[in-house]
Protein backbone atom coordinates (compact mmCIF):
# COMPACT_ATOMS: atom_id res chain seq x y z
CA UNK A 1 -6.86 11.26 5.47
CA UNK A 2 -6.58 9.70 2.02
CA UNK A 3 -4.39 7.24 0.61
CA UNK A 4 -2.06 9.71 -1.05
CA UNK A 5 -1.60 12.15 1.72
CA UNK A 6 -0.77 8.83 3.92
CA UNK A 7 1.66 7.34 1.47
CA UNK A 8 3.56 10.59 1.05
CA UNK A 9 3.53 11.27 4.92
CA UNK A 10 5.16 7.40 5.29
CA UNK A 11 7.91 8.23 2.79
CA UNK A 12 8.75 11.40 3.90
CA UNK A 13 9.30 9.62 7.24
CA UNK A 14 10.99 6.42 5.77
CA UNK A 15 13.63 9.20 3.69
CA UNK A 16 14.39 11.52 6.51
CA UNK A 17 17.87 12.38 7.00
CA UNK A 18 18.25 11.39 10.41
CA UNK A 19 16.17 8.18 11.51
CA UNK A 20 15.57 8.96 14.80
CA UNK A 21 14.19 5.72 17.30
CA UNK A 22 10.75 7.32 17.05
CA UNK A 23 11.07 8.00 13.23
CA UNK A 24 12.01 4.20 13.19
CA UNK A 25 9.13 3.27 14.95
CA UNK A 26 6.62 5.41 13.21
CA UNK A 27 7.78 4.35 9.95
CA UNK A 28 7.36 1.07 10.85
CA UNK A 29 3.69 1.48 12.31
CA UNK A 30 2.81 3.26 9.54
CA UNK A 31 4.40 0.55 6.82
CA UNK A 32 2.26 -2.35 8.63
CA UNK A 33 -1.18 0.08 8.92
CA UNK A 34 -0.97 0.27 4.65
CA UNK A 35 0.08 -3.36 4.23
CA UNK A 36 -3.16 -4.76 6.32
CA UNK A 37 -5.43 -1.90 5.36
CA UNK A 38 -4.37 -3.18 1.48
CA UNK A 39 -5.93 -6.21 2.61
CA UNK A 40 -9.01 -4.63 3.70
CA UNK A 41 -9.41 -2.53 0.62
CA UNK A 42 -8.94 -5.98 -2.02
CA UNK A 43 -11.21 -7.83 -0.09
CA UNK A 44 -13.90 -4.80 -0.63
CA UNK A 45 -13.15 -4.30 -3.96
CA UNK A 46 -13.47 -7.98 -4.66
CA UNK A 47 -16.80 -7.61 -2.88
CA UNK A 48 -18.11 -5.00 -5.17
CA UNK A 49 -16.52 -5.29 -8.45
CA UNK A 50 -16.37 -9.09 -8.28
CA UNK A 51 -14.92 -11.22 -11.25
CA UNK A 52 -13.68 -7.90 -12.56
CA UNK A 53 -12.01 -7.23 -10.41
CA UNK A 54 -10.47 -10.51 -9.87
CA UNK A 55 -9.25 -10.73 -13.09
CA UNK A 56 -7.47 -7.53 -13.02
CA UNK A 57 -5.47 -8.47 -10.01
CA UNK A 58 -4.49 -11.30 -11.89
CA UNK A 59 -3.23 -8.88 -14.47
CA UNK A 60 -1.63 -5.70 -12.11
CA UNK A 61 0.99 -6.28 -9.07
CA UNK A 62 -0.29 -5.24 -5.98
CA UNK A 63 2.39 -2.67 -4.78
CA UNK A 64 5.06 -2.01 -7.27
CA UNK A 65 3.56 -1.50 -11.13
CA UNK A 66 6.55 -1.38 -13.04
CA UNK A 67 6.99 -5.39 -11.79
CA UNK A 68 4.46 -6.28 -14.40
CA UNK A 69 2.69 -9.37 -14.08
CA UNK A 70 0.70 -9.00 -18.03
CA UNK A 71 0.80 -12.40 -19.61
């Protein structure tokens, strides 16, 4: 499953109109899963892309691009 199909699966679950307990729990399972496999992914990416790639984490937020962190 790719990164898209997961994020829009977690929302959709996260914005349903009744949280149910096991919606609730889901959501939650699912929220922690991204937020450590982020981890995973910028340590790879570091990995192969090096100093590059350092420096544009310096220059992009992580989760939330509108944030801005350009200097």
């Amino acid at each position: 499953m790719n990164g898209e199909k997961v994020m829009s699966m977690a929302i959709s679950f996260w914005a349903a109109p009744k949280m149910t307990a096991g919606h609730l729990m889901f959501s939650a399972v699912m929220t922690a899963y991204m937020l450590i496999g982020i981890q995973f992914e910028e340590r790879d990416l570091v990995k192969i892309f090096g100093d590059d790639y350092r420096n544009y984490r310096e220059r992009v937020p992580m989760l939330i691009p509108v944030t801005g962190k350009n200097k």
